[in-house]
N, C-alpha and C. Protein backbone atom coordinates (compact mmCIF):
# COMPACT_ATOMS: atom_id res chain seq x y z
N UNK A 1 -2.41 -0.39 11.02
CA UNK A 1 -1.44 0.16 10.09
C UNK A 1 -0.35 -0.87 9.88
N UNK A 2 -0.07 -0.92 8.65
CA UNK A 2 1.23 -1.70 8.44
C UNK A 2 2.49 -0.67 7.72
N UNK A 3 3.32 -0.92 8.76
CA UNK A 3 4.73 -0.32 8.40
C UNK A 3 6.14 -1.08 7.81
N UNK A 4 6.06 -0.28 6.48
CA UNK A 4 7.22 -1.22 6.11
C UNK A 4 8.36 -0.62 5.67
N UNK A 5 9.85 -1.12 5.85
CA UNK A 5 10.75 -0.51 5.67
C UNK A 5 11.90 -1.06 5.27
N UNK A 6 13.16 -0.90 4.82
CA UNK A 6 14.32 -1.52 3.50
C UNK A 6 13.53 -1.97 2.48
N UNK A 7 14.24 -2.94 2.06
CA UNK A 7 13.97 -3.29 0.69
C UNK A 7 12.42 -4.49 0.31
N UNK A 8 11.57 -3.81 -0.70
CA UNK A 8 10.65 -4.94 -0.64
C UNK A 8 10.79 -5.90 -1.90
N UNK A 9 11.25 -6.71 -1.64
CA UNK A 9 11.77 -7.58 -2.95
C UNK A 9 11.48 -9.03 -3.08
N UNK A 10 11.93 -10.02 -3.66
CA UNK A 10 10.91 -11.19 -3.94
C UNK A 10 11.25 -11.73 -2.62
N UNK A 11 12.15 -11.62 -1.65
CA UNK A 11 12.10 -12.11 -0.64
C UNK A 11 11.01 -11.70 0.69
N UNK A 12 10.80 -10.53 0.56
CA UNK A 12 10.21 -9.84 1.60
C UNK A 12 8.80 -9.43 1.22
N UNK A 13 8.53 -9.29 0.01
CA UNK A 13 6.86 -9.20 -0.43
C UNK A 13 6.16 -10.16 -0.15
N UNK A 14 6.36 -11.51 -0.43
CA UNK A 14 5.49 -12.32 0.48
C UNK A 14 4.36 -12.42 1.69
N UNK A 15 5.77 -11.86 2.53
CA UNK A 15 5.05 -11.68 3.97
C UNK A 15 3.99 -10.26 3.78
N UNK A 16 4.77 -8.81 3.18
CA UNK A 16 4.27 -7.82 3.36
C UNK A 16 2.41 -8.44 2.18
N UNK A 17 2.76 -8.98 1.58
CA UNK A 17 1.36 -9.50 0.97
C UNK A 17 0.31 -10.08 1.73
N UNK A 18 0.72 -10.88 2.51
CA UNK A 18 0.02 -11.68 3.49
C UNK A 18 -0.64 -10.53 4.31
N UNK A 19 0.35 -9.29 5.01
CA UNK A 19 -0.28 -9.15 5.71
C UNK A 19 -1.39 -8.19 5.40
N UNK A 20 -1.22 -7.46 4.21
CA UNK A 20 -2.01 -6.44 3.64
C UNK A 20 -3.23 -7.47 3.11
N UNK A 21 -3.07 -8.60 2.75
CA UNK A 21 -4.46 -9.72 2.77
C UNK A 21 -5.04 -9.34 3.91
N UNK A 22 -4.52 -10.22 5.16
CA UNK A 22 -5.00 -10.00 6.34
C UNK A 22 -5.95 -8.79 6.71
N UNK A 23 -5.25 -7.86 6.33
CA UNK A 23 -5.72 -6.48 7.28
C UNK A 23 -7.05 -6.17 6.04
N UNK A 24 -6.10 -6.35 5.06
CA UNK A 24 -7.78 -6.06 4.18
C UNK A 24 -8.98 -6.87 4.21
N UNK A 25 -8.99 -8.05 4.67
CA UNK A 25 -10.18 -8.67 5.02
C UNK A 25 -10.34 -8.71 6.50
N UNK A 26 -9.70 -7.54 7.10
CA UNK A 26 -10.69 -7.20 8.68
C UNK A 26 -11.94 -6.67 8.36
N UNK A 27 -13.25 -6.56 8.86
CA UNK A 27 -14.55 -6.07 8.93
C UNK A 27 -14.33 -4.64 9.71
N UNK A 28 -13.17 -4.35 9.97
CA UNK A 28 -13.14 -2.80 10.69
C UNK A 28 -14.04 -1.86 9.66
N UNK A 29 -14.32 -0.98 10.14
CA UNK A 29 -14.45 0.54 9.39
C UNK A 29 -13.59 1.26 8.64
N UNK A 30 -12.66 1.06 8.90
CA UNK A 30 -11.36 2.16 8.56
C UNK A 30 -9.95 0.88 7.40
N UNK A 31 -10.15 1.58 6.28
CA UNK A 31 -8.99 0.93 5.76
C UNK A 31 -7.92 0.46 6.07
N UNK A 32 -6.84 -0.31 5.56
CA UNK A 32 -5.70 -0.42 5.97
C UNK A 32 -4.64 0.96 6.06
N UNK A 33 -4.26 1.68 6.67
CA UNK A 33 -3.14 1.98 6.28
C UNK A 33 -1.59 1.80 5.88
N UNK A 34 -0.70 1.51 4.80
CA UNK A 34 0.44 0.98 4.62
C UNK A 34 1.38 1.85 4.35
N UNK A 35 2.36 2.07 5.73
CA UNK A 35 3.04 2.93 5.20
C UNK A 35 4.73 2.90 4.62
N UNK A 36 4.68 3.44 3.63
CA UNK A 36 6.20 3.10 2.81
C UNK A 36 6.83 4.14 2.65
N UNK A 37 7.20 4.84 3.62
CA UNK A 37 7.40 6.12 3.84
C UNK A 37 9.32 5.65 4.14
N UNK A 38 9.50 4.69 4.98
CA UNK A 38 10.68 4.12 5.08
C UNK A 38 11.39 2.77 4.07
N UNK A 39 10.55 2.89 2.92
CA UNK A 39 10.34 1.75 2.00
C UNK A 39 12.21 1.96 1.14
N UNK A 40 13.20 1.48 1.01
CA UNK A 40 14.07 1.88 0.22
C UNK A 40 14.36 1.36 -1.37
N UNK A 41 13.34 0.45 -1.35
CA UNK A 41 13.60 -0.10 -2.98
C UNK A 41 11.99 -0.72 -2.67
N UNK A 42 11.64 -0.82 -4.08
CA UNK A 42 10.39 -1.51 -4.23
C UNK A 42 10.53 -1.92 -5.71
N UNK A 43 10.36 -3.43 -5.61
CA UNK A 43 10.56 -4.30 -6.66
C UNK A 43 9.22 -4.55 -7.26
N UNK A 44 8.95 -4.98 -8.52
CA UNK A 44 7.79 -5.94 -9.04
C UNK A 44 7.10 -6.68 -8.57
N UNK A 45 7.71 -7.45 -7.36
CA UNK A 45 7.21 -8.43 -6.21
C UNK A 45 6.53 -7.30 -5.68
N UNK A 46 6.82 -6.16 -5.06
CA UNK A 46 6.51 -5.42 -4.27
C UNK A 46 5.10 -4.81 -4.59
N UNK A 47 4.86 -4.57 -5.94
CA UNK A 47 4.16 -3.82 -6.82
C UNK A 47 2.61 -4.44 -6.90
N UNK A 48 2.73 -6.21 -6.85
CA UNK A 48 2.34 -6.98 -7.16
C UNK A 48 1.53 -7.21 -5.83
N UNK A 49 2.05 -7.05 -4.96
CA UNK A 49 1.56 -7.55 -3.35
C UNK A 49 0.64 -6.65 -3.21
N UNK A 50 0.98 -5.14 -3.83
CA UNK A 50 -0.02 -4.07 -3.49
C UNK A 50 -1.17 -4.11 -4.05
N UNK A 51 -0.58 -4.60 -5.38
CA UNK A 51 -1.89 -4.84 -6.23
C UNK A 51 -3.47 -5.42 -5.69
N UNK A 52 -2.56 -6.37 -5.67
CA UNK A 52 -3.42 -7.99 -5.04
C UNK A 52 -4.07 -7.25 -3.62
N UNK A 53 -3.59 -6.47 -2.71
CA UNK A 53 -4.21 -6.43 -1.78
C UNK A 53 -5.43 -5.42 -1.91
N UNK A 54 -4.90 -4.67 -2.76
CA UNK A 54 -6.04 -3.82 -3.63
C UNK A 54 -7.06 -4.89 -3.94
N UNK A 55 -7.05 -5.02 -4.94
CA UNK A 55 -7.92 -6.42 -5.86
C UNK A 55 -8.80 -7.03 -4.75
N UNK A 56 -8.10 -7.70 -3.95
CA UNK A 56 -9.15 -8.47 -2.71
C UNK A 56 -9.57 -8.08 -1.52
N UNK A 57 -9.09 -6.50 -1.38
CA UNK A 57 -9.73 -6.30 0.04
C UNK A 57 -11.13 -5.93 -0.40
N UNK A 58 -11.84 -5.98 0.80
CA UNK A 58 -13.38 -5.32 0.78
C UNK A 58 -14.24 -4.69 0.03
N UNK A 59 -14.95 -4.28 -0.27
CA UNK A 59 -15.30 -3.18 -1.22
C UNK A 59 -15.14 -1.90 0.26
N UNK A 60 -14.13 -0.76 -0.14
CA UNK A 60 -14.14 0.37 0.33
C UNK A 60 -12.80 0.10 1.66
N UNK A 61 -12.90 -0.79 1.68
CA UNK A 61 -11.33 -1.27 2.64
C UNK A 61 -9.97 -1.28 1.70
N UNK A 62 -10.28 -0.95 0.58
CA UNK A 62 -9.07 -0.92 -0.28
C UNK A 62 -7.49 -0.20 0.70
N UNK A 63 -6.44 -1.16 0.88
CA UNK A 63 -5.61 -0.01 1.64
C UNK A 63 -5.48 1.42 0.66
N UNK A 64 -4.74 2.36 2.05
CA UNK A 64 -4.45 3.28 1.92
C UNK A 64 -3.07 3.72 2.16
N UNK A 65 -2.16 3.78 0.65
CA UNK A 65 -0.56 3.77 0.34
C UNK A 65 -0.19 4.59 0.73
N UNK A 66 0.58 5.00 1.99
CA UNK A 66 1.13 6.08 2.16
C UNK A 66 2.87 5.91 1.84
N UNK A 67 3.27 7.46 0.73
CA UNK A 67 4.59 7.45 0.20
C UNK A 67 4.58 9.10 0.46
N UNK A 68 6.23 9.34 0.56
CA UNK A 68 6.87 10.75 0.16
C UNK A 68 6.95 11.08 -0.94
N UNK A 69 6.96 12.47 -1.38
CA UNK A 69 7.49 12.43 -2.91
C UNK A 69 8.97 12.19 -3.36
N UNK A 70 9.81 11.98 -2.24
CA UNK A 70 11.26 11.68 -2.81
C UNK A 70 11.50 10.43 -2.51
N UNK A 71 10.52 9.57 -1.77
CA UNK A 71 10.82 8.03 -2.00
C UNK A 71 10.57 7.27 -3.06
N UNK A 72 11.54 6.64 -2.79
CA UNK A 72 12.16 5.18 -4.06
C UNK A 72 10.86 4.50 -4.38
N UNK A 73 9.62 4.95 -3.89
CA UNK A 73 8.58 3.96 -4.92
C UNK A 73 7.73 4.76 -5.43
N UNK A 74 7.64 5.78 -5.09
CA UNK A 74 7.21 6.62 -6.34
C UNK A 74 7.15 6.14 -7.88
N UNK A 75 8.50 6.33 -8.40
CA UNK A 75 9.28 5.94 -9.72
C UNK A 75 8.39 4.61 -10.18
N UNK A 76 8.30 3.20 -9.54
CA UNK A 76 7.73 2.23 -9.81
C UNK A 76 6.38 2.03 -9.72
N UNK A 77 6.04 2.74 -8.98
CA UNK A 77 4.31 3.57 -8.96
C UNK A 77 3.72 3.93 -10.28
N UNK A 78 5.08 5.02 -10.76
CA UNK A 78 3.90 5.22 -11.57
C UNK A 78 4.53 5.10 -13.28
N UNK A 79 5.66 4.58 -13.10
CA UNK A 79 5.81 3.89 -14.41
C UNK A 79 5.26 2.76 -14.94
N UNK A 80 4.33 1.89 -13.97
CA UNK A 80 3.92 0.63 -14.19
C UNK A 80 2.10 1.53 -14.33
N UNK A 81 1.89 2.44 -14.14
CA UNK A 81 0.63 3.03 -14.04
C UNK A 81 -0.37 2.81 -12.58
N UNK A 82 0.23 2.22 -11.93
CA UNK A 82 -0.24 1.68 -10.50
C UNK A 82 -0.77 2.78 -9.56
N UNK A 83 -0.06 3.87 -9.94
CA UNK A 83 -0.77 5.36 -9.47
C UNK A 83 -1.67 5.65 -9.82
N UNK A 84 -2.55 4.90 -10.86
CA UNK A 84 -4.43 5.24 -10.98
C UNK A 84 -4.89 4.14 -10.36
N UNK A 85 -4.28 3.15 -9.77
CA UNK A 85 -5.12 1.80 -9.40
C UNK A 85 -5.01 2.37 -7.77
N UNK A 86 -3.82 2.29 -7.25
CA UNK A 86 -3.24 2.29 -5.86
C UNK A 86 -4.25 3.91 -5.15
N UNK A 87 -4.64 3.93 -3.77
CA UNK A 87 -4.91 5.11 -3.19
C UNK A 87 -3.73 5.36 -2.55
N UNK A 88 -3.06 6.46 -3.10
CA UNK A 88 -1.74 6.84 -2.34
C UNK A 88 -2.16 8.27 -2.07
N UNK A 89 -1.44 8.57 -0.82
CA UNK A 89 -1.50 9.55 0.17
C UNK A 89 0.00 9.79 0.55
N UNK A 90 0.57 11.06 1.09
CA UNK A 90 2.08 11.99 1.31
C UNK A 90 2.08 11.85 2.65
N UNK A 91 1.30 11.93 3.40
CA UNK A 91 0.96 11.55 4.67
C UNK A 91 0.11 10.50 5.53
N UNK A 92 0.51 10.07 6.56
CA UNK A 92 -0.77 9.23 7.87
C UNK A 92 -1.76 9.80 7.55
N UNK A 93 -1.63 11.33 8.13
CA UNK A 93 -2.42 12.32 8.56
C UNK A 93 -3.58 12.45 7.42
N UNK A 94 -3.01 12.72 6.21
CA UNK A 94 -4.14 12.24 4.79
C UNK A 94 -4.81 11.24 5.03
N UNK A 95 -4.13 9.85 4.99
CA UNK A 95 -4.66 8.79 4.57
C UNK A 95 -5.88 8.55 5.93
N UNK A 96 -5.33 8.81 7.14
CA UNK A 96 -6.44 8.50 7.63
C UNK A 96 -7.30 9.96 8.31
N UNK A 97 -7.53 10.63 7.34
CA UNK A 97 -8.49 12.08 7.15
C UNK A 97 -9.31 11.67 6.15
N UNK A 98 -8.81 11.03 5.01
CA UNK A 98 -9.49 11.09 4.36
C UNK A 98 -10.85 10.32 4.57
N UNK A 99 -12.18 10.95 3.37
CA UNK A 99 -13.22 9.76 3.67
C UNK A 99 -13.16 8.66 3.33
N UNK A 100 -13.86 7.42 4.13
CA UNK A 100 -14.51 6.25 3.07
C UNK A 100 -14.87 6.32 2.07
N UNK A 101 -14.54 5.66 0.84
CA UNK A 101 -15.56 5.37 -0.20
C UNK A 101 -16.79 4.88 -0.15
N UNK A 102 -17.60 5.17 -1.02
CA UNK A 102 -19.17 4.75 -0.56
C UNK A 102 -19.48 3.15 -0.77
């Protein structure tokens, strides 16, 4: 699981990119989970990192976005339309209940 929290902005997406690379090209079974549950701003940089880690993980390792409905990335979620690309989940407990994709 990767946990991330304050602000993700052109300074700090970088790293959070790297590591959602990383974890998405583990050979585990079980997706990434990323959780932004403590996330307080999420920038374009931010948006972008998720993307990308989408885009290149695995086939079926795609992470798994976990957000609240009253957190600050919601709003940038899904005004950019990233909420049909992204697998976002309200909970851990979802994201890792849910099944694999085939």
């Amino acid at each position: 699981m990767v946990a991330v929290s304050g602000d993700v902005d052109s300074q700090t997406a970088p790293a959070l990119r790297d590591a959602l690379l990383a974890a998405g090209g583990h050979p585990s079974l079980r997706p990434c989970i990323v959780d932004l549950t403590a996330v307080t701003f999420l920038s374009a940089a931010g948006l972008t990192s998720l993307l990308d880690a989408t885009l290149h993980a695995r086939p079926g390792g795609e992470p798994r976005i976990v957000v609240n409905g009253t957190s600050p990335v919601i709003r940038p979620i899904e005004i950019t339309g990233l909420d049909e690309e992204l697998k976002l989940y309200h909970s851990i407990d979802e994201a890792v209940s849910s099944p694999n994709d085939p």
